[in-house]
N, C-alpha and C. Protein backbone atom coordinates (compact mmCIF):
# COMPACT_ATOMS: atom_id res chain seq x y z
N UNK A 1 96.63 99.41 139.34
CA UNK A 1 95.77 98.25 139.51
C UNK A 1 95.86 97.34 138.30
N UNK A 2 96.12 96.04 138.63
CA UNK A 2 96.38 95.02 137.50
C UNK A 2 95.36 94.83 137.05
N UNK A 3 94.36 94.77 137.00
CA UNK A 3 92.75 94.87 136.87
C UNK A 3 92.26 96.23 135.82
N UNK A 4 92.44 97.14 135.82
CA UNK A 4 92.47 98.56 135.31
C UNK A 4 93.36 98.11 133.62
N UNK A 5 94.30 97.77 134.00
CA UNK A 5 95.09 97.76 133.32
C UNK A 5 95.16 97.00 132.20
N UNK A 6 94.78 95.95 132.72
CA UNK A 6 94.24 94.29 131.82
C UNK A 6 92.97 94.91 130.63
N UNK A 7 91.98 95.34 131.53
CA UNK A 7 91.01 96.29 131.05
C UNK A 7 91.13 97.20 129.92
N UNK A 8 91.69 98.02 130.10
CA UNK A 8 92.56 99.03 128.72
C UNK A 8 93.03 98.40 127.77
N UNK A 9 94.30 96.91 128.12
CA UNK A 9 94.32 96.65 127.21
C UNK A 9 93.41 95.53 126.08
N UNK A 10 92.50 95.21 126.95
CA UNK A 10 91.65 94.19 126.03
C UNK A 10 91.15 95.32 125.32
N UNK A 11 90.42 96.56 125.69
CA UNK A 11 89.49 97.57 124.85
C UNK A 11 90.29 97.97 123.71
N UNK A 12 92.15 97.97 123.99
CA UNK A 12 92.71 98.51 122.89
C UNK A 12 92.44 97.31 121.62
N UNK A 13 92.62 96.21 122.29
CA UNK A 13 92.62 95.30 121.18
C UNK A 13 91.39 95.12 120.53
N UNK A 14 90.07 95.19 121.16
CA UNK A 14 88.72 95.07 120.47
C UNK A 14 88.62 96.44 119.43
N UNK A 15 89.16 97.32 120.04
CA UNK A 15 89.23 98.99 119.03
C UNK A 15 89.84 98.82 117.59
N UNK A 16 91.38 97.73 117.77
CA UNK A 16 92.50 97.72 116.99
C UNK A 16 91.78 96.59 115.84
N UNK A 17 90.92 95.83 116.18
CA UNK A 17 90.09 95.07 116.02
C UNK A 17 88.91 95.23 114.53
N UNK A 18 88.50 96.34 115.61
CA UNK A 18 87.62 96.68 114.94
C UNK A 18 87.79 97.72 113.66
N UNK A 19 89.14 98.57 113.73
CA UNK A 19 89.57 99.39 112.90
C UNK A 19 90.13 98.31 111.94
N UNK A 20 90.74 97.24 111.90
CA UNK A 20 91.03 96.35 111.34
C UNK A 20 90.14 95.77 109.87
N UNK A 21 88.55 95.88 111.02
CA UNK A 21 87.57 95.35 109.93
C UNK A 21 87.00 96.25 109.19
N UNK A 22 87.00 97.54 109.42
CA UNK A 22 86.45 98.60 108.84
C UNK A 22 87.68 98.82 107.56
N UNK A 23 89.23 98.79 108.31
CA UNK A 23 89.72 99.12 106.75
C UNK A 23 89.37 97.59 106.11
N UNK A 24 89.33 96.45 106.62
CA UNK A 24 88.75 95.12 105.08
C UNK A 24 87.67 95.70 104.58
N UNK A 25 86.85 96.30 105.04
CA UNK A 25 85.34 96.43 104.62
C UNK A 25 85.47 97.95 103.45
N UNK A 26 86.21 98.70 103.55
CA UNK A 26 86.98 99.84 102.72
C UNK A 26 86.89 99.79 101.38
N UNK A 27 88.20 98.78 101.76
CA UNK A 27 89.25 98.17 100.61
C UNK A 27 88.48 97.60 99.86
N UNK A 28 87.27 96.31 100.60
CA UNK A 28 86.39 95.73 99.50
C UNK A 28 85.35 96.73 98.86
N UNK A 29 84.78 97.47 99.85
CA UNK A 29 83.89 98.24 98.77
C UNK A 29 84.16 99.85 98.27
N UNK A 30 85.41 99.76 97.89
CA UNK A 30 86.45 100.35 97.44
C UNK A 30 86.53 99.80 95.74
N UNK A 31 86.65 98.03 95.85
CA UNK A 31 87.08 97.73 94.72
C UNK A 31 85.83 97.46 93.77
N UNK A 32 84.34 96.93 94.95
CA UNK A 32 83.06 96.56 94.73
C UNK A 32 82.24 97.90 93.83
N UNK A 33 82.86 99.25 93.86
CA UNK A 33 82.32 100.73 93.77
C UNK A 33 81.19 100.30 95.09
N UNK A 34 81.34 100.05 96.02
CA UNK A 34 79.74 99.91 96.85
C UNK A 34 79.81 101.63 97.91
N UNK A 35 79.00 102.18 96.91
CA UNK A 35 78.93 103.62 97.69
C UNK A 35 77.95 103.55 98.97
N UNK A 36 77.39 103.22 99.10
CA UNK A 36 76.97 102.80 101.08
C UNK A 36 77.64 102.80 101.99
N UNK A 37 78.25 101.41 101.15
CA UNK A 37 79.75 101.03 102.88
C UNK A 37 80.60 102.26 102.74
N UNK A 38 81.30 102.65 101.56
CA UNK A 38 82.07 103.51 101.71
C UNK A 38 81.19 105.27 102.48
N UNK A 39 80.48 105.31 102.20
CA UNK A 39 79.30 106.46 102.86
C UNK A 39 79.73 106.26 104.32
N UNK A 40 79.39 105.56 104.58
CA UNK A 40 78.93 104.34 106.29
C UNK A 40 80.47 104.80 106.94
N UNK A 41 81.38 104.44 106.16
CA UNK A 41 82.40 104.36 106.68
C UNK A 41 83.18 105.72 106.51
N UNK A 42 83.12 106.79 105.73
CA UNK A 42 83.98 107.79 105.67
C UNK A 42 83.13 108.93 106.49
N UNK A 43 83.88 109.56 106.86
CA UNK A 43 83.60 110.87 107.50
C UNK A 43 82.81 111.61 106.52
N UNK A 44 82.06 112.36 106.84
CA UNK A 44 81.39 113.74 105.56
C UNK A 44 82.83 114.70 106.32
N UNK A 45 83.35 114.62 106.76
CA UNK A 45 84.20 115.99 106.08
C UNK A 45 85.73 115.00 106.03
N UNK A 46 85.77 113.77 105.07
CA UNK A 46 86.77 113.30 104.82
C UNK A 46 87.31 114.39 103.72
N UNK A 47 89.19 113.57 103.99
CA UNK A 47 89.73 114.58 103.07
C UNK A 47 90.46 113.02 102.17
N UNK A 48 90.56 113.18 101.21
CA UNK A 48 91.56 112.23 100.38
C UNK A 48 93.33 112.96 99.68
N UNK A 49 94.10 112.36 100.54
CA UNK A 49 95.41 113.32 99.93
C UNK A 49 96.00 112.45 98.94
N UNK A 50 95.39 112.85 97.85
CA UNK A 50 96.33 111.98 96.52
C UNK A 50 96.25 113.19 95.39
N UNK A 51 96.48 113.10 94.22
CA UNK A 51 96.55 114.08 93.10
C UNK A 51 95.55 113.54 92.46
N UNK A 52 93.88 113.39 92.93
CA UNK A 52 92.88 113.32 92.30
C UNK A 52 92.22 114.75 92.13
N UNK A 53 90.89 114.86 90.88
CA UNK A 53 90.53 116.36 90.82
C UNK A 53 89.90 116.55 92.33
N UNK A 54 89.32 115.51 93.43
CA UNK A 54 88.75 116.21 93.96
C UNK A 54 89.06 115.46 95.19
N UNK A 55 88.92 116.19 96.43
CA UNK A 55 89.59 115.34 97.73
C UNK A 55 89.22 115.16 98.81
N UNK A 56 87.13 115.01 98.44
CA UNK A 56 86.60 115.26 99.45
C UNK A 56 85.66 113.78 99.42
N UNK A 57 85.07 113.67 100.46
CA UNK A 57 83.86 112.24 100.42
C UNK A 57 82.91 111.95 99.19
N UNK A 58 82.43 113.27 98.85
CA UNK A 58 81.62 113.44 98.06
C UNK A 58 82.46 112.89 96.42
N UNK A 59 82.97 113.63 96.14
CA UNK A 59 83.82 113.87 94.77
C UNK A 59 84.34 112.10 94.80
N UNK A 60 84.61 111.79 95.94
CA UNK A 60 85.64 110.62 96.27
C UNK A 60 84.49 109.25 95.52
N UNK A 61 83.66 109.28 96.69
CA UNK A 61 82.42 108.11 95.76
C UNK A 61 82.01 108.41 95.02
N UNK A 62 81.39 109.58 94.28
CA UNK A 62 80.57 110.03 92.76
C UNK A 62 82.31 109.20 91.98
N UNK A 63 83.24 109.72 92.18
CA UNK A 63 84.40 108.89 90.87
C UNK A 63 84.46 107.40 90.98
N UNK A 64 84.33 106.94 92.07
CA UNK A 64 84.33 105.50 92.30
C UNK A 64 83.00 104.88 91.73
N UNK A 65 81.89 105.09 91.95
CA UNK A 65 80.66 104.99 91.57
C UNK A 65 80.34 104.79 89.87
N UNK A 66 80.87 106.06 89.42
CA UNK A 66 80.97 106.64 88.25
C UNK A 66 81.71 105.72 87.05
N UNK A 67 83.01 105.04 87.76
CA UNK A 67 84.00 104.45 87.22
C UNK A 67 85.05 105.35 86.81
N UNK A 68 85.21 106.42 87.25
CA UNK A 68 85.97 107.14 86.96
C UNK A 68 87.43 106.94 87.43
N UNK A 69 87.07 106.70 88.51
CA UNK A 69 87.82 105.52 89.66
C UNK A 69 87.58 104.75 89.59
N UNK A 70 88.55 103.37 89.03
CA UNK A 70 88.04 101.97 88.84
C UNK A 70 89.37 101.24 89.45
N UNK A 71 89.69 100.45 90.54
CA UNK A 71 90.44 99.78 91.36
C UNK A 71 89.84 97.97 90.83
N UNK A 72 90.67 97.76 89.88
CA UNK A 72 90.90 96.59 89.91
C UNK A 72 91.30 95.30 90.41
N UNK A 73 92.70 95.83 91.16
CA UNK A 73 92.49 94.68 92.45
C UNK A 73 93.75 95.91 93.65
N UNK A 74 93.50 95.84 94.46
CA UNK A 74 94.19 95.94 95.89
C UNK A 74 94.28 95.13 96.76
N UNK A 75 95.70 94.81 97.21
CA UNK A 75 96.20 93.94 98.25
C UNK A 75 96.71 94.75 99.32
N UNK A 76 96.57 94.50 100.12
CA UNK A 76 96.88 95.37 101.42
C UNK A 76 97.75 94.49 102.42
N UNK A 77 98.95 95.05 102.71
CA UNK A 77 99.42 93.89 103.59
C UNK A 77 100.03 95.04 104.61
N UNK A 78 100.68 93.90 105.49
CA UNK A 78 102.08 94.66 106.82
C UNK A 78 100.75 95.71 107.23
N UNK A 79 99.81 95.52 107.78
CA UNK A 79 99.14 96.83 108.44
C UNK A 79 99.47 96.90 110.14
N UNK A 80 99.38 98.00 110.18
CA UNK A 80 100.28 98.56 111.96
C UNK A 80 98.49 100.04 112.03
N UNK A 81 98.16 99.26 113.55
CA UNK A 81 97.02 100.10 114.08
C UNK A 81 97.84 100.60 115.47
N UNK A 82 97.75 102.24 115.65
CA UNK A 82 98.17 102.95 116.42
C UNK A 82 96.81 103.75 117.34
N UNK A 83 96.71 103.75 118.12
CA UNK A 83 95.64 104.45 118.56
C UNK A 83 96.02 105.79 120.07
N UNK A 84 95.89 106.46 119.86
CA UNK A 84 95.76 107.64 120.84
C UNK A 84 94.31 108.27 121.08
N UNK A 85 93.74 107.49 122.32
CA UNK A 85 92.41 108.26 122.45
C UNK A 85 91.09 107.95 121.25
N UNK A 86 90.56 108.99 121.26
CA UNK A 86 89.65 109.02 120.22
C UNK A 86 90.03 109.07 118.69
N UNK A 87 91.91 108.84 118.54
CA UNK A 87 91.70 109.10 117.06
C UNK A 87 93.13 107.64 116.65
N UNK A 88 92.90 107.05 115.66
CA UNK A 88 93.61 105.91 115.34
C UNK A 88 94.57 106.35 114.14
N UNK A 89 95.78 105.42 113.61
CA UNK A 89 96.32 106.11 112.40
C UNK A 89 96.45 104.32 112.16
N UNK A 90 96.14 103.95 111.00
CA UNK A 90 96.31 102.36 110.70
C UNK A 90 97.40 102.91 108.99
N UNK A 91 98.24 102.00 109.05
CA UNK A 91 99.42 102.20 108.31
C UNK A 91 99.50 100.61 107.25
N UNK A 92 99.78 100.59 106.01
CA UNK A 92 99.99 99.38 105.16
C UNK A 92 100.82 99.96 103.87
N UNK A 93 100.72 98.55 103.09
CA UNK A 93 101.67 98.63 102.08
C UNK A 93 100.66 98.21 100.94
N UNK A 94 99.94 99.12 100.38
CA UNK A 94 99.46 98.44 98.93
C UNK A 94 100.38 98.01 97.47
N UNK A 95 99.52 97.10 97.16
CA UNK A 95 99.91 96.56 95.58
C UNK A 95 98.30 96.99 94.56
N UNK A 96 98.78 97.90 93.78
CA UNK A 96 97.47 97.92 93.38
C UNK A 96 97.96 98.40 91.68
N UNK A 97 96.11 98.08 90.56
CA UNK A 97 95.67 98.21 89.62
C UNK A 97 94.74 98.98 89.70
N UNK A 98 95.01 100.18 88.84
CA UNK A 98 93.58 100.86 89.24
C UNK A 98 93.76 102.18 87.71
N UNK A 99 92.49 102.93 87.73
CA UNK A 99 92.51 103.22 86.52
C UNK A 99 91.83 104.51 87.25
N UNK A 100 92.14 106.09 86.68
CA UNK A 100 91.54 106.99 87.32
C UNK A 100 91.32 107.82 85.58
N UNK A 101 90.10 108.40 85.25
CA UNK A 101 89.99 109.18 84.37
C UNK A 101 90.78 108.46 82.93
N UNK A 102 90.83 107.28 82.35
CA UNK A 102 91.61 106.83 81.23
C UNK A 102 92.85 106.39 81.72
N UNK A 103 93.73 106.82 83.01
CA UNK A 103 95.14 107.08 83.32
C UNK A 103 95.36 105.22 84.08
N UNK A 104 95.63 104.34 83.82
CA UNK A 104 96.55 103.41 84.07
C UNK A 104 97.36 103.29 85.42
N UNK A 105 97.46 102.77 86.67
CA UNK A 105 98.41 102.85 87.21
C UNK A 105 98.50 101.68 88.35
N UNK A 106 99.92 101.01 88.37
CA UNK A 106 100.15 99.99 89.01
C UNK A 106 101.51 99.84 89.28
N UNK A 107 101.13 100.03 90.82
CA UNK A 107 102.10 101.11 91.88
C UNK A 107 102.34 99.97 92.92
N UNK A 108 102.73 99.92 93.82
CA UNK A 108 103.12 99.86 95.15
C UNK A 108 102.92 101.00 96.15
N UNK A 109 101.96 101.22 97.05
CA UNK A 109 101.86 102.48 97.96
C UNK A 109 102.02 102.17 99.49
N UNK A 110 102.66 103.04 100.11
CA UNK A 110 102.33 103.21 101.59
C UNK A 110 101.23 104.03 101.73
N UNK A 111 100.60 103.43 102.77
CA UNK A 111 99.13 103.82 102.78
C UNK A 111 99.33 104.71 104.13
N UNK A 112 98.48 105.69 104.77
CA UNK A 112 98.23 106.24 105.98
C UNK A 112 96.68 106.62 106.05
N UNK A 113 96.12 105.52 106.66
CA UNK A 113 94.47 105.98 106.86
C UNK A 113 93.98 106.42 108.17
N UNK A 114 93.56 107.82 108.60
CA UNK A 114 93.23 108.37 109.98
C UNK A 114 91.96 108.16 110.72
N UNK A 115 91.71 107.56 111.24
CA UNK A 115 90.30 107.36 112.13
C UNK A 115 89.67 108.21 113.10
N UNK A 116 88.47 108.83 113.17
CA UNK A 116 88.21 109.47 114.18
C UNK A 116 86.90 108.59 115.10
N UNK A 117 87.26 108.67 116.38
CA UNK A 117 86.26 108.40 116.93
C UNK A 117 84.98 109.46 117.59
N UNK A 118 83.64 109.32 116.77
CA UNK A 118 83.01 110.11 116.62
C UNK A 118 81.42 110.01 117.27
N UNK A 119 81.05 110.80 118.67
CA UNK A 119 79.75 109.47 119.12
C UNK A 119 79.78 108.02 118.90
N UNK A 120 80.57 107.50 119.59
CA UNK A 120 80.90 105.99 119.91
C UNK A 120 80.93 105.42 118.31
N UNK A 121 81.65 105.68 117.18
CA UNK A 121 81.55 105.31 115.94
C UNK A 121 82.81 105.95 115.80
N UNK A 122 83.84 104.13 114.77
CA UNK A 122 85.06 105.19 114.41
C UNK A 122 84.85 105.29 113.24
N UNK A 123 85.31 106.60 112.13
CA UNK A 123 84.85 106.81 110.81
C UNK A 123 86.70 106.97 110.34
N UNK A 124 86.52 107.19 109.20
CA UNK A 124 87.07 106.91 108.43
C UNK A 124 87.75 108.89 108.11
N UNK A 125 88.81 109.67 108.55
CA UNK A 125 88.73 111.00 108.21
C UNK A 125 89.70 111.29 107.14
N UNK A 126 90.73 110.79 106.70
CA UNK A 126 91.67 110.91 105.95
C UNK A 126 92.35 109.44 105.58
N UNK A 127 93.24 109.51 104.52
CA UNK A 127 93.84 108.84 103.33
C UNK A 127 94.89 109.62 102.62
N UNK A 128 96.66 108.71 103.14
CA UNK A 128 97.32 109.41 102.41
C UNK A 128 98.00 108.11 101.53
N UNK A 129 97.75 108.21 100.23
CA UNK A 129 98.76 107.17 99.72
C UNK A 129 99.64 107.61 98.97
N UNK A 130 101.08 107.42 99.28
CA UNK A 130 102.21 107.65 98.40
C UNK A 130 102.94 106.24 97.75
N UNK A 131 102.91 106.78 96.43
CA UNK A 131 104.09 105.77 95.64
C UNK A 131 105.36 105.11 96.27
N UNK A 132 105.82 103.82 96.34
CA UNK A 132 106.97 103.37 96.74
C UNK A 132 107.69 102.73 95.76
């Protein structure tokens, strides 16, 4: 049914949409330290896969908060939203300044951020960024 179909895909695009604004809203209070949005938005059983001491939601905003984690500026570009069902994978290319524990670093990363859709709310479950 052409009707059915049309349907699915407008919902994909309001979904693709909306995962769209959640990673802007991230990234900014990511760089803002704004531990709320980032709360709001990550899973409690997020995981963070980078070589930080700690790789969980918790550990993740107390360092950001803290300044321990301090993101000076991030640009995020080329992002690609994939969605299967209840769970999304949104893909980019960062340029970033950022400072973890004294340590300096200004990289270029491919990003991989996983979405779950969770009681009609998509959250935020994982983060992989590797060096390019």
């Amino acid at each position: 049914m052409p009707g059915q179909q049309e349907a699915k895909a407008v919902s994909k695009i309001k979904v693709e949409q909306q995962l769209r604004e959640l990673n802007d809203e991230w990234v900014k209070a990511l760089v803002r330290r704004d531990a709320e949005t980032l709360g709001r938005i990550m899973a409690d059983d997020f995981v963070f896969a980078y070589p930080l001491e700690g790789d969980d939601k918790v550990q993740f905003i107390n360092d950001v908060v803290s300044g321990d984690l301090f993101v000076e500026y991030l640009n995020r570009e080329n992002i690609t939203v994939r969605i299967w069902g209840p769970t999304a994978v949104l893909t980019g290319r960062d340029s970033a300044k950022w400072n973890y524990k004294g340590r300096e670093f200004i990289a270029q990363y491919k990003i991989i951020h996983v979405y779950s859709q969770r009681n009609e709310i998509w959250q935020l479950v994982a983060v992989q960024a590797c060096p390019i």
